[in-house]
PDB file of N, CA and C in Angstrom:
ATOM      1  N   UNK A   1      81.066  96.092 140.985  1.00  0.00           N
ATOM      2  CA  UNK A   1      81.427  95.771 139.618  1.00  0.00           C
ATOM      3  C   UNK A   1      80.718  96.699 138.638  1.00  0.00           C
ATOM      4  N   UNK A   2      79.024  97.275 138.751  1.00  0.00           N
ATOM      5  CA  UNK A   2      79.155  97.739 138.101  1.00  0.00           C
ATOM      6  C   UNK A   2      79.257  99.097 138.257  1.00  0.00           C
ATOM      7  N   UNK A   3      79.692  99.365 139.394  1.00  0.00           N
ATOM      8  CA  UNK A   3      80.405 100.832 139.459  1.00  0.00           C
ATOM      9  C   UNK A   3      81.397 101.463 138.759  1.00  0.00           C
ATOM     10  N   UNK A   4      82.598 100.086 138.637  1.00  0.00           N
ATOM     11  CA  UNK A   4      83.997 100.584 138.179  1.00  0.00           C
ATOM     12  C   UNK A   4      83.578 100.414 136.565  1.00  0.00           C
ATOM     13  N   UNK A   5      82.602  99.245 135.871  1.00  0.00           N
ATOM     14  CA  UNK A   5      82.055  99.903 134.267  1.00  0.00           C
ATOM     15  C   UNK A   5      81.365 101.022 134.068  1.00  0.00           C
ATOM     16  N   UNK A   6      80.798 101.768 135.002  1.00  0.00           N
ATOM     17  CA  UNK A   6      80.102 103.118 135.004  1.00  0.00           C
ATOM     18  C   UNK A   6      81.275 103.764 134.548  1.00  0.00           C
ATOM     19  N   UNK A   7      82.471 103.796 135.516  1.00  0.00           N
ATOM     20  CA  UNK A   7      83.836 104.305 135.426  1.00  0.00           C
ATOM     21  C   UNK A   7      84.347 104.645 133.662  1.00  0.00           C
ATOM     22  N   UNK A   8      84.351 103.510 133.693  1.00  0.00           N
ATOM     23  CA  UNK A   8      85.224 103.152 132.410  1.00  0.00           C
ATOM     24  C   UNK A   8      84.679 104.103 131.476  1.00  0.00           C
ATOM     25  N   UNK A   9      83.083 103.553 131.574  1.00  0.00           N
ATOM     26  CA  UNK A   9      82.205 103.895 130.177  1.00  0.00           C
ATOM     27  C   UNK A   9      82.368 105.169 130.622  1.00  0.00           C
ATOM     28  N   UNK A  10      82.226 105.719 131.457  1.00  0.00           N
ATOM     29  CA  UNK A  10      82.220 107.699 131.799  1.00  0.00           C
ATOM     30  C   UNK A  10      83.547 108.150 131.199  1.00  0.00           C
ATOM     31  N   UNK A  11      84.800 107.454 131.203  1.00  0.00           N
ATOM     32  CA  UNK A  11      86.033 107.762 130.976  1.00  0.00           C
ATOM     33  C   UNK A  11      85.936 108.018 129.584  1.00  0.00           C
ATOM     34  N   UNK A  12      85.508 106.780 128.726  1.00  0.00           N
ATOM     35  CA  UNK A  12      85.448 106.670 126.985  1.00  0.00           C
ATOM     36  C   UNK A  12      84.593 107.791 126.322  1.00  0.00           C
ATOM     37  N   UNK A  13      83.608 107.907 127.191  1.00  0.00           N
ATOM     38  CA  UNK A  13      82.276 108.723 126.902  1.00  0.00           C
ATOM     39  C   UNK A  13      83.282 110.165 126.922  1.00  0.00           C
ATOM     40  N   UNK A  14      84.144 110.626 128.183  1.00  0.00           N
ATOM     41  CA  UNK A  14      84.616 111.829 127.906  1.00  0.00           C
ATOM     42  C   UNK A  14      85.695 112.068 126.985  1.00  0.00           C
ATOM     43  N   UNK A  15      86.815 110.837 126.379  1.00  0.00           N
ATOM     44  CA  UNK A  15      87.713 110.959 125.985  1.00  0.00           C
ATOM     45  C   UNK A  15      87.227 111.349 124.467  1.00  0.00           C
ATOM     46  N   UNK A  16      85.618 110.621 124.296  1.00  0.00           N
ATOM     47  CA  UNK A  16      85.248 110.530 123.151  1.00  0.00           C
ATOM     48  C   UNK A  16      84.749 112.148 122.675  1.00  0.00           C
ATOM     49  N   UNK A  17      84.114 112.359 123.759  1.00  0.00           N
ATOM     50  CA  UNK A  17      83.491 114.418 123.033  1.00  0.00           C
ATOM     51  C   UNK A  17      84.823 114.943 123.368  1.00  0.00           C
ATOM     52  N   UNK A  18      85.663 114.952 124.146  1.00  0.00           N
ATOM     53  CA  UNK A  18      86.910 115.320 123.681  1.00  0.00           C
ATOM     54  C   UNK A  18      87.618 115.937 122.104  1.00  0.00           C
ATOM     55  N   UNK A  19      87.884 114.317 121.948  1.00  0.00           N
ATOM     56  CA  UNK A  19      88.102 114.325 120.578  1.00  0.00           C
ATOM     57  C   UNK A  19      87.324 114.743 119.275  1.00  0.00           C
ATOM     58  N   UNK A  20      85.806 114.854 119.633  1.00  0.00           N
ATOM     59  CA  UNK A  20      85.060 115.272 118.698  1.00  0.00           C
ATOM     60  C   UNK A  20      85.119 116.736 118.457  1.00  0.00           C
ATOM     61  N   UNK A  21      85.886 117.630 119.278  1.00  0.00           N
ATOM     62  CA  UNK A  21      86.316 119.097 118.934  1.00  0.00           C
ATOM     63  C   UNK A  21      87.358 119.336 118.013  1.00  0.00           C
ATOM     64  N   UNK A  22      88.611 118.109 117.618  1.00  0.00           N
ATOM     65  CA  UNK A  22      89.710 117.804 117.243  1.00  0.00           C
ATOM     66  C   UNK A  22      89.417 118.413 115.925  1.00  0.00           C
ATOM     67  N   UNK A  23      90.200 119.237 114.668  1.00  0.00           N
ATOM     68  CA  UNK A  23      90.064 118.879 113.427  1.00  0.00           C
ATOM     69  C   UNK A  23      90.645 117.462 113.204  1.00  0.00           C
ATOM     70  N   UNK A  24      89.726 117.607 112.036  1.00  0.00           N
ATOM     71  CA  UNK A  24      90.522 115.932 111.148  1.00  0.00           C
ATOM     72  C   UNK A  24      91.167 115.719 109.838  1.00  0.00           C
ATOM     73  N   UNK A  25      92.200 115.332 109.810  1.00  0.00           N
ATOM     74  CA  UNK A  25      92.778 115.858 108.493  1.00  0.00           C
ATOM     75  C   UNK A  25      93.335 114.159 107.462  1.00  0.00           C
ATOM     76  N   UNK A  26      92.726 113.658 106.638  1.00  0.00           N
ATOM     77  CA  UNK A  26      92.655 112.909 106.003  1.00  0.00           C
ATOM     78  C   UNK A  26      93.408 112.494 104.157  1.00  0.00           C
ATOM     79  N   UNK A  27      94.162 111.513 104.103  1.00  0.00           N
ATOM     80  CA  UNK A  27      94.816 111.499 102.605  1.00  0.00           C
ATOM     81  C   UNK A  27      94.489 109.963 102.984  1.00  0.00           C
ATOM     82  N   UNK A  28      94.888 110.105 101.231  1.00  0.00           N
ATOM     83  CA  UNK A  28      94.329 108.919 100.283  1.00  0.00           C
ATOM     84  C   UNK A  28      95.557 108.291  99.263  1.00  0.00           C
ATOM     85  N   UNK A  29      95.694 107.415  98.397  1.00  0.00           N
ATOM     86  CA  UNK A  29      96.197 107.365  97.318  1.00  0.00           C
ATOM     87  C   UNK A  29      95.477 106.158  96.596  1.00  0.00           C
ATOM     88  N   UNK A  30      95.695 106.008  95.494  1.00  0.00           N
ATOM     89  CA  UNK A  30      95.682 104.956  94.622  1.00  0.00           C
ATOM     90  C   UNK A  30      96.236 104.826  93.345  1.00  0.00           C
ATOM     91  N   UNK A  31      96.392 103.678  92.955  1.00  0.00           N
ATOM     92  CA  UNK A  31      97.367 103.021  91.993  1.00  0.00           C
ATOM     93  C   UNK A  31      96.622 101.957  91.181  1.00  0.00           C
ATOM     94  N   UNK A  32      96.508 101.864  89.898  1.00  0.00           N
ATOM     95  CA  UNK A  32      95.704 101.112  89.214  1.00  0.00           C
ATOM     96  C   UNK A  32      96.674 100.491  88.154  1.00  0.00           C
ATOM     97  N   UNK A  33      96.924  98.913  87.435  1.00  0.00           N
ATOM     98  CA  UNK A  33      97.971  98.552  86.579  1.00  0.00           C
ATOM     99  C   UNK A  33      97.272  97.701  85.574  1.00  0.00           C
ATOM    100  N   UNK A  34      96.433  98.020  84.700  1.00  0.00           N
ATOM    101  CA  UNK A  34      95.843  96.750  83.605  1.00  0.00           C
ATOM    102  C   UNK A  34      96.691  96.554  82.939  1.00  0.00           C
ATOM    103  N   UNK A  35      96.805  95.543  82.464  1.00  0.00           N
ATOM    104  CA  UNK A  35      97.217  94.630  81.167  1.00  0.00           C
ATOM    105  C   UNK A  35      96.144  94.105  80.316  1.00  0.00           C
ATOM    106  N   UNK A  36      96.275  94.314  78.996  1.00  0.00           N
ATOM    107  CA  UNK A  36      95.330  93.636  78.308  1.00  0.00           C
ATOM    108  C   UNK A  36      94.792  94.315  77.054  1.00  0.00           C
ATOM    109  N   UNK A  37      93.410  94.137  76.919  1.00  0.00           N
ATOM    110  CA  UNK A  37      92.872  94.988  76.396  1.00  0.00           C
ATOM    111  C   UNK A  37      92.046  95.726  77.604  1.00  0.00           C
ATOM    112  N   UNK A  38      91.842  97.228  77.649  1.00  0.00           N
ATOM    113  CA  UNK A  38      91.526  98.214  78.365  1.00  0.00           C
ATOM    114  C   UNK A  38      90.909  99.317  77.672  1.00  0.00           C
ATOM    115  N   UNK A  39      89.961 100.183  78.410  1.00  0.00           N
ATOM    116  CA  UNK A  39      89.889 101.592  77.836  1.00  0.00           C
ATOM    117  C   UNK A  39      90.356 102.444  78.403  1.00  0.00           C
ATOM    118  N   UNK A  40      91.457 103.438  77.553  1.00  0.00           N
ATOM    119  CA  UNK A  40      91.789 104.427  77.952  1.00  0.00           C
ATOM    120  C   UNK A  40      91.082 105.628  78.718  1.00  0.00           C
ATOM    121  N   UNK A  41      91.347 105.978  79.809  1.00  0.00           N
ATOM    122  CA  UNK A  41      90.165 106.945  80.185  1.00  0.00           C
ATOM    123  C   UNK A  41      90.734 108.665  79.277  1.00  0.00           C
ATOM    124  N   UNK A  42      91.283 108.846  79.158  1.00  0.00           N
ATOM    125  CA  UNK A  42      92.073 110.233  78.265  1.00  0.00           C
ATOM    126  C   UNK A  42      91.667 109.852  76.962  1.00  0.00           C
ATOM    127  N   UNK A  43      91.380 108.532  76.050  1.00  0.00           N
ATOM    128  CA  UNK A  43      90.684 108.925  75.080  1.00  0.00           C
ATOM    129  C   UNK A  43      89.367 108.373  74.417  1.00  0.00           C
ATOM    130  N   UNK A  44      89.570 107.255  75.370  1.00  0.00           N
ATOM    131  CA  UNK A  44      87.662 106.570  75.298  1.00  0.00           C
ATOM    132  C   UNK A  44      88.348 105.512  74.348  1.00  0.00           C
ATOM    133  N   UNK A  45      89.555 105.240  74.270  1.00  0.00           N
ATOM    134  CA  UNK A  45      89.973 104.148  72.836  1.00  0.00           C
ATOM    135  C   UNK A  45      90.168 103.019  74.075  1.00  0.00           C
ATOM    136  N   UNK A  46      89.614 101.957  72.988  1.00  0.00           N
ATOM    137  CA  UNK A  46      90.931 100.261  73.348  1.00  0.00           C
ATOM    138  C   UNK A  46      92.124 100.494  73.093  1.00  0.00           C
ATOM    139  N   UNK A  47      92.979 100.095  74.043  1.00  0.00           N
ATOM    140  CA  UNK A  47      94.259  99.725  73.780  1.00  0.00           C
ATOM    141  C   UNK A  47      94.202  98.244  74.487  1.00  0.00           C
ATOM    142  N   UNK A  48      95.653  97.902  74.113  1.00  0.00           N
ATOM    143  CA  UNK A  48      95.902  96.072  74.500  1.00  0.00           C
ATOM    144  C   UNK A  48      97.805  96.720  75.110  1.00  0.00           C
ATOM    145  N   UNK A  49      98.194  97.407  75.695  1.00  0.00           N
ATOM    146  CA  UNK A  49      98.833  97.504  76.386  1.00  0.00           C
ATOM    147  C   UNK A  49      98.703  97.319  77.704  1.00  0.00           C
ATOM    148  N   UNK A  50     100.061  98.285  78.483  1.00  0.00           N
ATOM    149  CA  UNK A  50     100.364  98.101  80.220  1.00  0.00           C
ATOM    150  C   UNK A  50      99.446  99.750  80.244  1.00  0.00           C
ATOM    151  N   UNK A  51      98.711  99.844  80.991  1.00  0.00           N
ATOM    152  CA  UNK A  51      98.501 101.109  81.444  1.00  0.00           C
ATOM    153  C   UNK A  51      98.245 101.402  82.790  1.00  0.00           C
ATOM    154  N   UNK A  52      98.534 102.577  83.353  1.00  0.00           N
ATOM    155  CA  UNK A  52      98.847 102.692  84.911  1.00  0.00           C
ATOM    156  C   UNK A  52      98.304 103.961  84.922  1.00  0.00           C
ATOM    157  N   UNK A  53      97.333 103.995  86.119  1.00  0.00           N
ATOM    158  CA  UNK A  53      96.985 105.050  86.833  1.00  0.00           C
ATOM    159  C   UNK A  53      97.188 105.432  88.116  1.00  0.00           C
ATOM    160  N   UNK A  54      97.146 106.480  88.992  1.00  0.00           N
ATOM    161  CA  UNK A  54      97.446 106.700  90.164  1.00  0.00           C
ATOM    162  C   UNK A  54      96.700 108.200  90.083  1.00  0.00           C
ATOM    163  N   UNK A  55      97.030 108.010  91.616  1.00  0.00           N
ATOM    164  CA  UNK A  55      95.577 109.344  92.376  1.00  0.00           C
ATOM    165  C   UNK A  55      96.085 109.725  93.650  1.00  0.00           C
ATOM    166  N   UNK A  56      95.792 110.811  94.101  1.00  0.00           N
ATOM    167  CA  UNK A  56      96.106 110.819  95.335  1.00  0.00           C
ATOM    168  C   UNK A  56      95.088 112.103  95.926  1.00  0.00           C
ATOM    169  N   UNK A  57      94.536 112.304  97.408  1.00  0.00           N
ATOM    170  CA  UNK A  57      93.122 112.935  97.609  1.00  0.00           C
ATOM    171  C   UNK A  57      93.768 113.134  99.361  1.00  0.00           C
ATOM    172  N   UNK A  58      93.051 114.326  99.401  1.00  0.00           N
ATOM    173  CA  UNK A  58      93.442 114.613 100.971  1.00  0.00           C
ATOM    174  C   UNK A  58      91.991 115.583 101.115  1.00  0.00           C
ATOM    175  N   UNK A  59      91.685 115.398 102.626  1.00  0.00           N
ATOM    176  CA  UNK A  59      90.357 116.419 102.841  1.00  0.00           C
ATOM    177  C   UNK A  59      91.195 116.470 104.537  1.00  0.00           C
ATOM    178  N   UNK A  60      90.282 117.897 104.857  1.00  0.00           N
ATOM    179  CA  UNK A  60      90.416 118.316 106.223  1.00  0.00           C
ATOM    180  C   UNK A  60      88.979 118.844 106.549  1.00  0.00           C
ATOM    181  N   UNK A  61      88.317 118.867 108.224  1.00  0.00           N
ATOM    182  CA  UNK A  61      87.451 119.496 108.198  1.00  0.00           C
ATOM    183  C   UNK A  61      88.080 119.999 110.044  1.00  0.00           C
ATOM    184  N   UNK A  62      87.317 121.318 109.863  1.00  0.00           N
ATOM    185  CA  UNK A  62      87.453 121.959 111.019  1.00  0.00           C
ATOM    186  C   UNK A  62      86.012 122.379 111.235  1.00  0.00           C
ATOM    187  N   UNK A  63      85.529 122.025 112.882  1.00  0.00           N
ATOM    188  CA  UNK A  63      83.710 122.324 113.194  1.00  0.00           C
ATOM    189  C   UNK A  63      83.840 124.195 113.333  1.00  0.00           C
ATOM    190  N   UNK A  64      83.324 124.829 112.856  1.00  0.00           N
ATOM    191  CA  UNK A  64      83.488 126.274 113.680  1.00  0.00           C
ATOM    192  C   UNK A  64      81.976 126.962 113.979  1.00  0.00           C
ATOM    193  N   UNK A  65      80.692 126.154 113.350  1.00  0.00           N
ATOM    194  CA  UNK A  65      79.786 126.916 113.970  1.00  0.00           C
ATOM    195  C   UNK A  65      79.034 126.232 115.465  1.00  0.00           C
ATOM    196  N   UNK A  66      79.100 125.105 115.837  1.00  0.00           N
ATOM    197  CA  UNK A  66      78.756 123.955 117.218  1.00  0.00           C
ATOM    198  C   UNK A  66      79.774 123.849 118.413  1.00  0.00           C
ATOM    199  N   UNK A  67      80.707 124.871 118.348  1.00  0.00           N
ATOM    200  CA  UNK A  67      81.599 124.619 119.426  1.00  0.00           C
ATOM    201  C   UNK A  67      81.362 124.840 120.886  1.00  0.00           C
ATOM    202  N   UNK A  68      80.298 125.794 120.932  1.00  0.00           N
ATOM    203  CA  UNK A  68      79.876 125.913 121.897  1.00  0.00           C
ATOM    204  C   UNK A  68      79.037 124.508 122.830  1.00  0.00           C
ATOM    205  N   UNK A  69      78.426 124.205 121.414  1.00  0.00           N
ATOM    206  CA  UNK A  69      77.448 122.783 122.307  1.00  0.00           C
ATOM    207  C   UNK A  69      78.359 121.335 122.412  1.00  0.00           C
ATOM    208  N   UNK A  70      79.612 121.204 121.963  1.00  0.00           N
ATOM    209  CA  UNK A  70      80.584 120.449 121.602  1.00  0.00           C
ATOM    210  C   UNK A  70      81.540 120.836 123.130  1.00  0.00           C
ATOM    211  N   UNK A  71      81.529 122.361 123.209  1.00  0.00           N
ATOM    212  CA  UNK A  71      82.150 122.076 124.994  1.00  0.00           C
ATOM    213  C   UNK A  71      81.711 121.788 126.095  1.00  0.00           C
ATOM    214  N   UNK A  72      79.714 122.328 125.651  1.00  0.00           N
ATOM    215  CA  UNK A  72      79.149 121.495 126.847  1.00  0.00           C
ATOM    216  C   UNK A  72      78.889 120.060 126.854  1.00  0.00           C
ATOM    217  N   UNK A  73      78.581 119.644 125.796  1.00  0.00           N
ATOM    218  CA  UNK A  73      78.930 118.341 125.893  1.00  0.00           C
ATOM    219  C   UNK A  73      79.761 117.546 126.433  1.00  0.00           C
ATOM    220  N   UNK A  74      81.250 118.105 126.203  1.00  0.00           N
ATOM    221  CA  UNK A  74      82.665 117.653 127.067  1.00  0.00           C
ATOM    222  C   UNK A  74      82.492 117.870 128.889  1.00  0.00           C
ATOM    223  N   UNK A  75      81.862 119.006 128.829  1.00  0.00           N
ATOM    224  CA  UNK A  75      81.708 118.916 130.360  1.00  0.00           C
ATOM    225  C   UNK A  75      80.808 118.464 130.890  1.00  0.00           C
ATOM    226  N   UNK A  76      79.504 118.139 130.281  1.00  0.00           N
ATOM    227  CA  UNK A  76      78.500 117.185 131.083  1.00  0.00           C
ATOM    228  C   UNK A  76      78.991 115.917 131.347  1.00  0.00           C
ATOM    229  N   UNK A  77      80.216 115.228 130.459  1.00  0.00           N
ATOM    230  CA  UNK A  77      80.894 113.725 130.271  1.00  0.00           C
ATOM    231  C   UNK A  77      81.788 113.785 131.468  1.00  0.00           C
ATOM    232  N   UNK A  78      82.543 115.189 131.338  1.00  0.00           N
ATOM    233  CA  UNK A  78      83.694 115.205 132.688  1.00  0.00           C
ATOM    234  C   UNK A  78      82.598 115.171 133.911  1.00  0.00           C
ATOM    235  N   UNK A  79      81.660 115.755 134.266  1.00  0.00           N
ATOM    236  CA  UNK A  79      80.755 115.367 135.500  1.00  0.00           C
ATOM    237  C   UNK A  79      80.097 114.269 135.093  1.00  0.00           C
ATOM    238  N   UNK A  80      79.414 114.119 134.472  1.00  0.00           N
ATOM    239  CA  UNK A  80      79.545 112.379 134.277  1.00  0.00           C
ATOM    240  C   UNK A  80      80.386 111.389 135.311  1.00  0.00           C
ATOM    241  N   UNK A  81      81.552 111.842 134.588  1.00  0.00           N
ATOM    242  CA  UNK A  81      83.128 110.842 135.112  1.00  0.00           C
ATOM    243  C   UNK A  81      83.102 110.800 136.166  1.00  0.00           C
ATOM    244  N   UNK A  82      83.327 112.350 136.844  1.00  0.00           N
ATOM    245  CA  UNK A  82      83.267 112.538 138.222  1.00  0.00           C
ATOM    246  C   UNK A  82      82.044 111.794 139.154  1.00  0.00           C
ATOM    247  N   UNK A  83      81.154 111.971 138.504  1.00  0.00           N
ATOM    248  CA  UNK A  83      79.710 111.255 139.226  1.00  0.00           C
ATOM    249  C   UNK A  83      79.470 109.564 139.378  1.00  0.00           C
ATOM    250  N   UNK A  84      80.644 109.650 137.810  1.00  0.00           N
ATOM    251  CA  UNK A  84      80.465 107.791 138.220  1.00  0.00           C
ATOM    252  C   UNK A  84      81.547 107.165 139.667  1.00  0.00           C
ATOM    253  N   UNK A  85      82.780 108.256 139.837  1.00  0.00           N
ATOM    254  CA  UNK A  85      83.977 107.940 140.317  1.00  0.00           C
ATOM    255  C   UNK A  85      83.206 107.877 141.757  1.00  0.00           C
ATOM    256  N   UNK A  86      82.423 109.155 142.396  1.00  0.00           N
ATOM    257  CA  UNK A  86      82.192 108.955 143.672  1.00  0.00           C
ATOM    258  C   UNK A  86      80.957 107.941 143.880  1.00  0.00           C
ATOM    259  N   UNK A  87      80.232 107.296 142.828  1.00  0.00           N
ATOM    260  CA  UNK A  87      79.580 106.315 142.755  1.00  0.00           C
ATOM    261  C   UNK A  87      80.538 104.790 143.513  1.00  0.00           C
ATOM    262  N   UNK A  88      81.504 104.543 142.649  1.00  0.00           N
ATOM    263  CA  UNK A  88      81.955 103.423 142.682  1.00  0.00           C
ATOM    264  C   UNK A  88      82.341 103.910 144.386  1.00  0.00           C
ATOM    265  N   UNK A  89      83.253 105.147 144.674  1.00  0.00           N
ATOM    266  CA  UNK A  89      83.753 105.021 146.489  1.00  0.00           C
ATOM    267  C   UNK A  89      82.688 104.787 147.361  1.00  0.00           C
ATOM    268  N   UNK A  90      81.185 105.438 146.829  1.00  0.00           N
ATOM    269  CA  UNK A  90      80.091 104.951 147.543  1.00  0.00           C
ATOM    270  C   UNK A  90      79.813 103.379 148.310  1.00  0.00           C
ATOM    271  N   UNK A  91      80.398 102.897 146.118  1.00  0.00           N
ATOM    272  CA  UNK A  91      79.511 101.555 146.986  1.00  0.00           C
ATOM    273  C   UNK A  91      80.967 100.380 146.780  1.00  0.00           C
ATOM    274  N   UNK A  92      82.118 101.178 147.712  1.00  0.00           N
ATOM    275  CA  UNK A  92      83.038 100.341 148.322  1.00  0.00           C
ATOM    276  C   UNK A  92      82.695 100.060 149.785  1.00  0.00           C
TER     277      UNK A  92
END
């Protein structure tokens, strides 16, 4: 039993530095609707109207100076994996 969670966790552990080489590319939005009295952000005044805002934001990042220690990482996890796999046939 706890061979085949060695398994698992070796599996997640590699799928996980895997993915940590991935870029990541990220968006946003938002939408804002007061009624009332409010302050305008464009002129610093009260108003007592509907006013509506909206936004929208995107970021990306790509790693380019750690890639090297980011692939050994991936492959110490893949022997890892491998090490847990002939673990568990061991102790069948």
């Amino acid at each position: 039993m706890r061979s085949l969670y060695g398994v698992e966790t070796s599996e997640i552990n590699a799928k996980q530095a895997q993915w940590t080489m991935a870029p990541s590319l990220n968006f946003g939005g938002s939408y804002n609707n007061s009624w009332g009295r409010s302050i305008d952000p464009t002129t610093n005044l009260f108003i007592t109207d509907r006013f509506q805002t909206s936004g929208i934001n995107g970021s990306s990042s790509l790693l380019l100076f750690q890639t090297n220690r980011l692939r050994n990482t991936y492959k110490q996890a893949r022997i890892n994996l491998e090490a847990s796999k002939y673990d568990l046939e061991a102790s069948k």
